[in-house]
C-alpha atoms as a PDB file:
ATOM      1  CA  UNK A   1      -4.454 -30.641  13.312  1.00  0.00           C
ATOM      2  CA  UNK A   2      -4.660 -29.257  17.217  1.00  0.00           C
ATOM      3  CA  UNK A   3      -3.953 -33.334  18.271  1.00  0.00           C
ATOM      4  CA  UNK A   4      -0.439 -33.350  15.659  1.00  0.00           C
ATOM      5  CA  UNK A   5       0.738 -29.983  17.397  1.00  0.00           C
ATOM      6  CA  UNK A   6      -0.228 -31.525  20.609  1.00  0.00           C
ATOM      7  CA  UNK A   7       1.897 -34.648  20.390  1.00  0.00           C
ATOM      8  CA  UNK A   8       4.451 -33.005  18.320  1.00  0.00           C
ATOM      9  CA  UNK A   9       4.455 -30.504  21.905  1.00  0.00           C
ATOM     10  CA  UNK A  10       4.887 -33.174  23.733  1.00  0.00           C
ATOM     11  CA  UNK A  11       8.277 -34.845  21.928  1.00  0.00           C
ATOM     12  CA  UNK A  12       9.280 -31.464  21.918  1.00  0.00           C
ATOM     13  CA  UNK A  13       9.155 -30.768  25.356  1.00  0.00           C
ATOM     14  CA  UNK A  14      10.730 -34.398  26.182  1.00  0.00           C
ATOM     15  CA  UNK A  15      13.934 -34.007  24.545  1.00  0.00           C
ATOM     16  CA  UNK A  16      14.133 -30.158  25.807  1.00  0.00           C
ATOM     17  CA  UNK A  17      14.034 -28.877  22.342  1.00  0.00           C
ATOM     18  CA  UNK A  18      13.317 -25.547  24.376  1.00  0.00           C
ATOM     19  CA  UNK A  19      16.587 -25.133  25.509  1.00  0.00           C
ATOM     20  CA  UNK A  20      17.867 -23.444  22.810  1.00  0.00           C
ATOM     21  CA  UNK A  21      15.215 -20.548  22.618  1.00  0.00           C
ATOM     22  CA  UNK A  22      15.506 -19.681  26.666  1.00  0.00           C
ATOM     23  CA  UNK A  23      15.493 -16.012  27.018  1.00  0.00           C
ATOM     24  CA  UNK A  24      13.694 -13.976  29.193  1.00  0.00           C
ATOM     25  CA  UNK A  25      10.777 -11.133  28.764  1.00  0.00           C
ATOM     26  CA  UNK A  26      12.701  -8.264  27.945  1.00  0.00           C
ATOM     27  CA  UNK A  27      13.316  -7.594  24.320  1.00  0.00           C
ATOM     28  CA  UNK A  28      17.118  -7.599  23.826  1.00  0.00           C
ATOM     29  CA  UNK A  29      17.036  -4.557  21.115  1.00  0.00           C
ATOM     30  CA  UNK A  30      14.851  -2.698  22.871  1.00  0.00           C
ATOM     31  CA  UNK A  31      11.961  -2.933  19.646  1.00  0.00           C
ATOM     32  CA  UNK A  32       8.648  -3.565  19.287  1.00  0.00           C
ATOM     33  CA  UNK A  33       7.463  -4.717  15.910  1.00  0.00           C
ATOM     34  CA  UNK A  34       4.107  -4.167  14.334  1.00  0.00           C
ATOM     35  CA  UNK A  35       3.447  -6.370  11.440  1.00  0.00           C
ATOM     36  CA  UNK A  36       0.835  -8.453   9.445  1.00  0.00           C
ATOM     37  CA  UNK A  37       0.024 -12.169  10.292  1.00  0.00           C
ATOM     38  CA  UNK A  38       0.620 -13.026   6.718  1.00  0.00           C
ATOM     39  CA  UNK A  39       2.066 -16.809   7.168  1.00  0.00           C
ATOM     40  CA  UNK A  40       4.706 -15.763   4.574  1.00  0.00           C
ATOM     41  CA  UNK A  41       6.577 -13.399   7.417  1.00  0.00           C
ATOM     42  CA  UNK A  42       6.617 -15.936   9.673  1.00  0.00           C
ATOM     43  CA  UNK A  43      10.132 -16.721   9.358  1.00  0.00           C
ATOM     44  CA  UNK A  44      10.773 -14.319   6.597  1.00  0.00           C
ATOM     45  CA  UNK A  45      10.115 -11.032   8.585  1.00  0.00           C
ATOM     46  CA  UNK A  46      12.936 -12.120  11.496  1.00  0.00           C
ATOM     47  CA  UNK A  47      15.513 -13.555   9.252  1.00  0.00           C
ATOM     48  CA  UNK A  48      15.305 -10.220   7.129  1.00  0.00           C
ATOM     49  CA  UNK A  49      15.806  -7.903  10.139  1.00  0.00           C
ATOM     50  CA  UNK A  50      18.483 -10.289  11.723  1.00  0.00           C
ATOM     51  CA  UNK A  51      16.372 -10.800  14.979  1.00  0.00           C
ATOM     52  CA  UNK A  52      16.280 -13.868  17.077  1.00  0.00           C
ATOM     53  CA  UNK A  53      14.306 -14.968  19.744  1.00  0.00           C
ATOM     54  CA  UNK A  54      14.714 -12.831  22.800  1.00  0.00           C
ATOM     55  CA  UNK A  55      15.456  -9.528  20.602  1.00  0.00           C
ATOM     56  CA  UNK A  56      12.157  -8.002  20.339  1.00  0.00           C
ATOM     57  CA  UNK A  57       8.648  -8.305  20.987  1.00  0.00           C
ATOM     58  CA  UNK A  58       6.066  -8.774  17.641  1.00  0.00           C
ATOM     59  CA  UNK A  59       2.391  -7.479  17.077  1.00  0.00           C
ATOM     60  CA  UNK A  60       0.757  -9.328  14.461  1.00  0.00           C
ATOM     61  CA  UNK A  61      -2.524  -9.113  12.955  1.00  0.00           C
ATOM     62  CA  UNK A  62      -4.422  -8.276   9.697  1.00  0.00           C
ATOM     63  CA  UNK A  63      -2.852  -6.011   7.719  1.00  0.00           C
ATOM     64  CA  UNK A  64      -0.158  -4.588  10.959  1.00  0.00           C
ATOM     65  CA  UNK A  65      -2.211  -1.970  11.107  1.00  0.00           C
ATOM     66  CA  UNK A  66      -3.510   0.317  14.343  1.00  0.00           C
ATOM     67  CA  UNK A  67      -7.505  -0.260  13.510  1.00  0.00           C
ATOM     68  CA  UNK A  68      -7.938   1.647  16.193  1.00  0.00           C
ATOM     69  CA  UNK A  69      -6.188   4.258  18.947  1.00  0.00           C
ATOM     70  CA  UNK A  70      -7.247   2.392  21.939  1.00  0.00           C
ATOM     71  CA  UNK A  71      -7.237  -1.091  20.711  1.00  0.00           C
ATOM     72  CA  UNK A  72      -5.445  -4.581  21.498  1.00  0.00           C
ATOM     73  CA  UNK A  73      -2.416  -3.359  18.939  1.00  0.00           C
ATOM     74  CA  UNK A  74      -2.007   0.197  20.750  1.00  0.00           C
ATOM     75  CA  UNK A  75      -2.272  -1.544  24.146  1.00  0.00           C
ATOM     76  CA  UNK A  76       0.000  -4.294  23.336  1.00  0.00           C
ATOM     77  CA  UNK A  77       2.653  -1.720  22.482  1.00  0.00           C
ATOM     78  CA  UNK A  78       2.013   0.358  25.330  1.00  0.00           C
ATOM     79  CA  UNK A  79       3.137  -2.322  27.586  1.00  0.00           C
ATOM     80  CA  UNK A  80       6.050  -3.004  25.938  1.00  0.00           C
ATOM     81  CA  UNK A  81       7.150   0.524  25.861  1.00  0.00           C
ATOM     82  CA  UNK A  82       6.358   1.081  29.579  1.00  0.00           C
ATOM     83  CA  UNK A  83       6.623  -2.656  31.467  1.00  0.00           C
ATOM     84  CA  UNK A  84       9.117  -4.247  28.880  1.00  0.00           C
ATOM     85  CA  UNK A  85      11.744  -1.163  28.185  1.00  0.00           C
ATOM     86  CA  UNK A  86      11.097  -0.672  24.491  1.00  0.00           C
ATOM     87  CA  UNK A  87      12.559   2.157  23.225  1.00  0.00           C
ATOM     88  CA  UNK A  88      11.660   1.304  19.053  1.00  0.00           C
ATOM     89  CA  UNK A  89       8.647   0.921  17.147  1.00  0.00           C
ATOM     90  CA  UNK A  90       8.566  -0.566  13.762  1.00  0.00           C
ATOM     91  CA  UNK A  91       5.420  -0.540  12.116  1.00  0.00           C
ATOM     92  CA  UNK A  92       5.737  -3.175   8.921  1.00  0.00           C
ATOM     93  CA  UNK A  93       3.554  -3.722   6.043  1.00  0.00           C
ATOM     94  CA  UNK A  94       4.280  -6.003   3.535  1.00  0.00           C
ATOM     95  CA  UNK A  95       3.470  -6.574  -0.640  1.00  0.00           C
ATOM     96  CA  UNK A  96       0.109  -8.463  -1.929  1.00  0.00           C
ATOM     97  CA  UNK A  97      -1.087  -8.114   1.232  1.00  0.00           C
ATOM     98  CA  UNK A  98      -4.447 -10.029   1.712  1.00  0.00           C
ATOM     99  CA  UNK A  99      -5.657  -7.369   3.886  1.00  0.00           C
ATOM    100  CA  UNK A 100      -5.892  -4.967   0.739  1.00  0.00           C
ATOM    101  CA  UNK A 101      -8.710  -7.288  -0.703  1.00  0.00           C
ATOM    102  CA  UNK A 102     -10.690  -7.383   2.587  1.00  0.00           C
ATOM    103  CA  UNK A 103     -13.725  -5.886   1.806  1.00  0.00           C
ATOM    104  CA  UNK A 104     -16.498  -4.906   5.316  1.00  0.00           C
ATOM    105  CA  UNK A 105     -19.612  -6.062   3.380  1.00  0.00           C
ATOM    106  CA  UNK A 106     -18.511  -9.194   2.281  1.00  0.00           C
ATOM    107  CA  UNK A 107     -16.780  -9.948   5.340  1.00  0.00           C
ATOM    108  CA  UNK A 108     -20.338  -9.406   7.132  1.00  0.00           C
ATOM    109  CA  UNK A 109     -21.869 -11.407   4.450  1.00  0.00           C
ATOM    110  CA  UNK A 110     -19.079 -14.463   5.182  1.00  0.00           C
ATOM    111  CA  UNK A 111     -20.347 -14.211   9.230  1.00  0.00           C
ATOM    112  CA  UNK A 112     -24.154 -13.991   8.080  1.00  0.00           C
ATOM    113  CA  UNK A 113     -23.191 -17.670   5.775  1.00  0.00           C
ATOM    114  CA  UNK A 114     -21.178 -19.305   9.207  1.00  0.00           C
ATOM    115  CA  UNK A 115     -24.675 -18.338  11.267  1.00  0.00           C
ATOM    116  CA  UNK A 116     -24.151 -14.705  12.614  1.00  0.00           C
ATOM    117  CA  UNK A 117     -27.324 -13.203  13.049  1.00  0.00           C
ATOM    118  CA  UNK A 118     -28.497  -9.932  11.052  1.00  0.00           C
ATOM    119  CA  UNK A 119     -30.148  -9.455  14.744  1.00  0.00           C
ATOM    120  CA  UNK A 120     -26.380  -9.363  16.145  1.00  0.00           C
ATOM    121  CA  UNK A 121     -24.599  -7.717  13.596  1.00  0.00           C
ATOM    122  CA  UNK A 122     -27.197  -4.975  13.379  1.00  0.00           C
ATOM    123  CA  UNK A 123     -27.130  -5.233  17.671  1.00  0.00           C
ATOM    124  CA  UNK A 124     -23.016  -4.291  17.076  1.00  0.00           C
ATOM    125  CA  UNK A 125     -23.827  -1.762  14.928  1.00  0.00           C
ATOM    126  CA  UNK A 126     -26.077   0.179  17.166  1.00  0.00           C
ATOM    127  CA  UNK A 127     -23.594   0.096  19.881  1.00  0.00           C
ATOM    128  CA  UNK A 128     -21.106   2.005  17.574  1.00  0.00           C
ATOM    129  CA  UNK A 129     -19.154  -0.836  16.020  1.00  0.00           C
ATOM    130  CA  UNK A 130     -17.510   1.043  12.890  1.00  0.00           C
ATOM    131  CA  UNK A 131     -17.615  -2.451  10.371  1.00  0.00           C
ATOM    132  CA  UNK A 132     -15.932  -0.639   7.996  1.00  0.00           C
ATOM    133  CA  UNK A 133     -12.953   0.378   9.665  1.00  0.00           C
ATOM    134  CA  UNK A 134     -13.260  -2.839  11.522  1.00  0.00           C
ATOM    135  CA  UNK A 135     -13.441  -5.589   8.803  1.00  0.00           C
ATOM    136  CA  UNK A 136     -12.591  -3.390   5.791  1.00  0.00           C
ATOM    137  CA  UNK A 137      -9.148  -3.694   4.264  1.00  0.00           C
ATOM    138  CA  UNK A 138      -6.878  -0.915   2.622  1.00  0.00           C
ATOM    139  CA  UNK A 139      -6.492  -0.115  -0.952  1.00  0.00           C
ATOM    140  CA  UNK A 140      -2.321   0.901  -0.665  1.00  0.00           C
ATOM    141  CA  UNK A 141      -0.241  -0.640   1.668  1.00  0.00           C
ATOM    142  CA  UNK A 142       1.857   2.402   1.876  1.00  0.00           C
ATOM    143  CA  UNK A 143      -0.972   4.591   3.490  1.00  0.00           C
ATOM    144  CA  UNK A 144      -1.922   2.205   5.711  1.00  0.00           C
ATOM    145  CA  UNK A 145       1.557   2.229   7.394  1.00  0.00           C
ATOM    146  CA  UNK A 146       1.524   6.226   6.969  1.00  0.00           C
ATOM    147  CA  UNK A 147      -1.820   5.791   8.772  1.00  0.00           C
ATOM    148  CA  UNK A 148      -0.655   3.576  11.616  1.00  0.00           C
ATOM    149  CA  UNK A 149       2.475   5.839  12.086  1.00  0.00           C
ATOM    150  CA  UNK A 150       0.329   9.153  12.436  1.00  0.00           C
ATOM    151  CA  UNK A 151      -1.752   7.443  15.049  1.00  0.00           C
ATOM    152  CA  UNK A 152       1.609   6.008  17.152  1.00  0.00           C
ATOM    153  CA  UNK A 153       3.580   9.068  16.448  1.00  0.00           C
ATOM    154  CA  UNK A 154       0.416  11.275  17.710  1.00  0.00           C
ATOM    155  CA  UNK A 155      -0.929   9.326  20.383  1.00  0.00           C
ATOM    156  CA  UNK A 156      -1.373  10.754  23.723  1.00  0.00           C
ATOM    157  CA  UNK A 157      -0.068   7.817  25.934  1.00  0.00           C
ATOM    158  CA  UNK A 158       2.837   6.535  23.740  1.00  0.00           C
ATOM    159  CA  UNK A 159       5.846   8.790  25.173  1.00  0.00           C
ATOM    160  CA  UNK A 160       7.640  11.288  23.205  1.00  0.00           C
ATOM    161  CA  UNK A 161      10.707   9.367  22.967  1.00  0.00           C
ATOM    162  CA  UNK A 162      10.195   6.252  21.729  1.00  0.00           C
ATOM    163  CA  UNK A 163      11.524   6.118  18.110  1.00  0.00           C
ATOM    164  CA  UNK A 164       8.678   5.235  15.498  1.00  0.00           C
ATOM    165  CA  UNK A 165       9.851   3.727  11.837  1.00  0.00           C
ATOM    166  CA  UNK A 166       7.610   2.853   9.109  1.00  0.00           C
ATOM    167  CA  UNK A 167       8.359   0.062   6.340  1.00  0.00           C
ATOM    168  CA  UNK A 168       7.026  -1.774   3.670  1.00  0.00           C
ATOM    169  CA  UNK A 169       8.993  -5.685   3.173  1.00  0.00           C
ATOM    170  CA  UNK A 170       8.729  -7.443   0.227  1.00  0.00           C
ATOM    171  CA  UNK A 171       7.043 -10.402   0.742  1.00  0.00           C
ATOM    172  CA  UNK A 172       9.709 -12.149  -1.580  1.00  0.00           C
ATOM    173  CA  UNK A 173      12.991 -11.455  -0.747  1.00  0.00           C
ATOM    174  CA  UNK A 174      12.199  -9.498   2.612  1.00  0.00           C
ATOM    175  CA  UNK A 175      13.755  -5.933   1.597  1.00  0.00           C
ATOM    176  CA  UNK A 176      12.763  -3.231   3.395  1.00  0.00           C
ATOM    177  CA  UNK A 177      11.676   0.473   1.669  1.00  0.00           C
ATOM    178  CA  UNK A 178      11.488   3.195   4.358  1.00  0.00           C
ATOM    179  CA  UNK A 179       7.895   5.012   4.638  1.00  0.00           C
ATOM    180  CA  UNK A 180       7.740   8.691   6.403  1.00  0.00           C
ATOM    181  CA  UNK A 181       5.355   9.942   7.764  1.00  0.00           C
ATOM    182  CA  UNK A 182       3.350  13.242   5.884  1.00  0.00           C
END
Protein backbone atom coordinates (compact mmCIF):
# COMPACT_ATOMS: atom_id res chain seq x y z
CA UNK A 1 0.00 0.00 0.00
CA UNK A 2 3.01 2.58 1.22
CA UNK A 3 4.64 1.86 -2.66
CA UNK A 4 0.79 2.95 -4.43
CA UNK A 5 0.80 6.22 -2.19
CA UNK A 6 4.36 6.59 -3.07
CA UNK A 7 4.00 6.61 -6.84
CA UNK A 8 0.62 8.04 -6.70
CA UNK A 9 2.97 11.09 -4.63
CA UNK A 10 5.00 11.21 -7.18
CA UNK A 11 2.33 11.92 -10.32
CA UNK A 12 0.95 14.12 -7.94
CA UNK A 13 3.71 16.20 -7.34
CA UNK A 14 4.62 16.18 -11.28
CA UNK A 15 1.63 17.75 -12.56
CA UNK A 16 1.57 20.28 -9.39
CA UNK A 17 -1.63 18.89 -8.17
CA UNK A 18 -0.47 20.95 -4.99
CA UNK A 19 -1.18 24.09 -6.34
CA UNK A 20 -4.50 24.29 -5.50
CA UNK A 21 -4.17 23.56 -1.65
CA UNK A 22 -1.14 26.35 -1.13
CA UNK A 23 -1.81 28.15 2.01
CA UNK A 24 0.33 28.94 4.64
CA UNK A 25 0.59 27.88 8.59
CA UNK A 26 -1.77 30.08 10.07
CA UNK A 27 -5.28 28.84 10.40
CA UNK A 28 -7.50 31.29 8.45
CA UNK A 29 -10.54 31.11 11.15
CA UNK A 30 -8.53 31.32 13.83
CA UNK A 31 -9.80 27.40 15.18
CA UNK A 32 -8.37 24.56 16.35
CA UNK A 33 -10.34 21.37 16.04
CA UNK A 34 -10.22 18.36 18.27
CA UNK A 35 -11.76 15.34 16.77
CA UNK A 36 -11.64 11.48 16.37
CA UNK A 37 -9.56 9.72 13.59
CA UNK A 38 -12.62 7.82 12.61
CA UNK A 39 -11.92 7.43 8.62
CA UNK A 40 -15.62 8.38 8.20
CA UNK A 41 -14.75 12.30 9.21
CA UNK A 42 -12.20 12.43 6.98
CA UNK A 43 -13.92 14.43 4.50
CA UNK A 44 -17.18 14.45 6.28
CA UNK A 45 -16.07 16.51 9.40
CA UNK A 46 -14.67 19.62 6.96
CA UNK A 47 -17.40 19.61 4.45
CA UNK A 48 -19.97 19.78 7.45
CA UNK A 49 -18.29 22.80 9.12
CA UNK A 50 -17.59 24.52 5.67
CA UNK A 51 -13.72 24.55 6.26
CA UNK A 52 -11.10 24.27 3.63
CA UNK A 53 -7.64 23.82 3.66
CA UNK A 54 -5.83 26.71 5.22
CA UNK A 55 -8.91 27.50 7.71
CA UNK A 56 -7.97 25.68 10.72
CA UNK A 57 -5.68 23.39 12.26
CA UNK A 58 -7.15 19.52 13.25
CA UNK A 59 -6.23 17.16 16.26
CA UNK A 60 -7.16 13.75 15.57
CA UNK A 61 -6.93 10.69 17.47
CA UNK A 62 -8.99 7.93 19.22
CA UNK A 63 -12.00 8.98 20.39
CA UNK A 64 -10.93 13.29 20.17
CA UNK A 65 -10.53 13.06 23.46
CA UNK A 66 -7.80 14.90 26.03
CA UNK A 67 -6.46 11.33 27.61
CA UNK A 68 -4.50 13.32 29.41
CA UNK A 69 -3.71 17.22 30.70
CA UNK A 70 -0.20 17.26 29.59
CA UNK A 71 -0.31 15.06 26.62
CA UNK A 72 0.43 15.23 22.69
CA UNK A 73 -3.48 16.55 22.23
CA UNK A 74 -3.10 19.39 25.03
CA UNK A 75 0.34 20.28 23.61
CA UNK A 76 -0.68 20.25 20.10
CA UNK A 77 -3.34 22.82 20.96
CA UNK A 78 -1.20 24.82 23.01
CA UNK A 79 0.88 25.67 20.09
CA UNK A 80 -1.70 26.55 18.04
CA UNK A 81 -3.23 28.85 20.50
CA UNK A 82 0.12 30.55 21.32
CA UNK A 83 2.58 30.12 17.94
CA UNK A 84 -0.35 29.79 15.34
CA UNK A 85 -3.00 32.66 16.65
CA UNK A 86 -5.93 30.41 17.47
CA UNK A 87 -8.43 32.01 19.17
CA UNK A 88 -11.29 28.73 18.98
CA UNK A 89 -11.36 25.37 20.24
CA UNK A 90 -13.77 22.82 19.07
CA UNK A 91 -13.67 19.69 20.74
CA UNK A 92 -15.80 17.03 18.38
CA UNK A 93 -17.04 13.66 19.09
CA UNK A 94 -18.89 11.81 16.81
CA UNK A 95 -21.86 8.72 16.82
CA UNK A 96 -20.85 4.78 16.95
CA UNK A 97 -17.72 5.80 17.81
CA UNK A 98 -15.22 2.81 17.89
CA UNK A 99 -13.53 4.30 20.75
CA UNK A 100 -16.70 3.48 22.99
CA UNK A 101 -15.96 -0.34 22.48
CA UNK A 102 -12.23 -0.01 23.35
CA UNK A 103 -11.85 -1.94 26.21
CA UNK A 104 -7.85 -1.59 28.41
CA UNK A 105 -7.69 -5.38 29.06
CA UNK A 106 -8.31 -6.57 25.83
CA UNK A 107 -6.36 -4.00 24.23
CA UNK A 108 -3.31 -5.34 26.50
CA UNK A 109 -4.31 -8.77 25.62
CA UNK A 110 -4.20 -7.73 21.55
CA UNK A 111 -0.27 -6.33 22.34
CA UNK A 112 0.51 -9.57 24.51
CA UNK A 113 -0.91 -11.76 20.91
CA UNK A 114 1.46 -9.18 18.40
CA UNK A 115 4.59 -10.14 20.99
CA UNK A 116 4.51 -7.43 23.81
CA UNK A 117 5.97 -8.80 26.72
CA UNK A 118 3.98 -9.28 30.17
CA UNK A 119 7.74 -8.24 31.36
CA UNK A 120 7.11 -4.75 29.47
CA UNK A 121 3.69 -4.13 30.01
CA UNK A 122 4.01 -4.90 33.70
CA UNK A 123 7.65 -2.63 33.37
CA UNK A 124 4.95 0.40 32.07
CA UNK A 125 2.86 -0.23 34.69
CA UNK A 126 5.29 0.23 37.47
CA UNK A 127 6.42 3.44 36.07
CA UNK A 128 2.79 4.81 36.47
CA UNK A 129 1.32 4.11 33.06
CA UNK A 130 -2.59 4.42 33.89
CA UNK A 131 -3.73 1.44 30.99
CA UNK A 132 -7.00 2.15 31.73
CA UNK A 133 -7.28 5.64 31.03
CA UNK A 134 -4.72 5.00 28.40
CA UNK A 135 -6.18 2.19 26.18
CA UNK A 136 -9.70 2.13 27.69
CA UNK A 137 -12.53 3.63 25.69
CA UNK A 138 -15.72 5.59 26.93
CA UNK A 139 -19.12 4.28 27.49
CA UNK A 140 -21.12 7.86 26.21
CA UNK A 141 -19.74 9.94 23.77
CA UNK A 142 -21.37 12.89 25.29
CA UNK A 143 -19.25 12.71 28.59
CA UNK A 144 -16.30 12.18 27.00
CA UNK A 145 -16.54 15.59 25.19
CA UNK A 146 -17.94 17.10 28.65
CA UNK A 147 -14.73 15.50 29.96
CA UNK A 148 -12.31 16.90 27.41
CA UNK A 149 -13.99 20.39 27.73
CA UNK A 150 -13.56 20.51 31.67
CA UNK A 151 -9.93 19.68 31.22
CA UNK A 152 -9.37 22.59 28.22
CA UNK A 153 -11.71 24.97 29.84
CA UNK A 154 -9.74 24.36 33.34
CA UNK A 155 -6.34 23.99 32.31
CA UNK A 156 -3.70 26.12 33.70
CA UNK A 157 -1.68 26.95 30.47
CA UNK A 158 -4.56 27.27 27.92
CA UNK A 159 -5.38 31.20 28.27
CA UNK A 160 -8.55 32.52 29.53
CA UNK A 161 -9.69 33.73 26.31
CA UNK A 162 -9.66 31.32 23.92
CA UNK A 163 -13.29 30.25 23.19
CA UNK A 164 -13.90 26.41 23.95
CA UNK A 165 -17.13 24.59 22.13
CA UNK A 166 -18.13 21.13 22.58
CA UNK A 167 -20.07 18.93 19.86
CA UNK A 168 -21.20 15.72 19.02
CA UNK A 169 -21.51 15.13 14.66
CA UNK A 170 -23.39 12.57 13.35
CA UNK A 171 -21.37 10.33 11.67
CA UNK A 172 -24.12 10.21 8.85
CA UNK A 173 -25.16 13.31 7.74
CA UNK A 174 -22.48 15.43 9.76
CA UNK A 175 -25.02 17.57 12.03
CA UNK A 176 -23.76 19.03 14.82
CA UNK A 177 -25.67 18.95 18.59
CA UNK A 178 -24.05 21.47 20.97
CA UNK A 179 -22.60 19.86 24.37
CA UNK A 180 -22.02 22.33 27.57
CA UNK A 181 -20.08 21.91 29.84
CA UNK A 182 -21.58 20.92 33.74
Amino acid sequence: MINDILEFNKKFVEDKGYEKYITNKYPDKKLAILTCMDTRLLELLPAALGVKNGDAKIIKNAGGVVSHPFGSAVRSLLVAILDLQVEDIMVIGHTDCGAQSMDAQKMIQKLKDRGVSEEDINLLHYCGVDFDTWLGGFDCVETSVKNTLDILIHHPLIPKNVRIRGFIMDSVTGELTPVECD
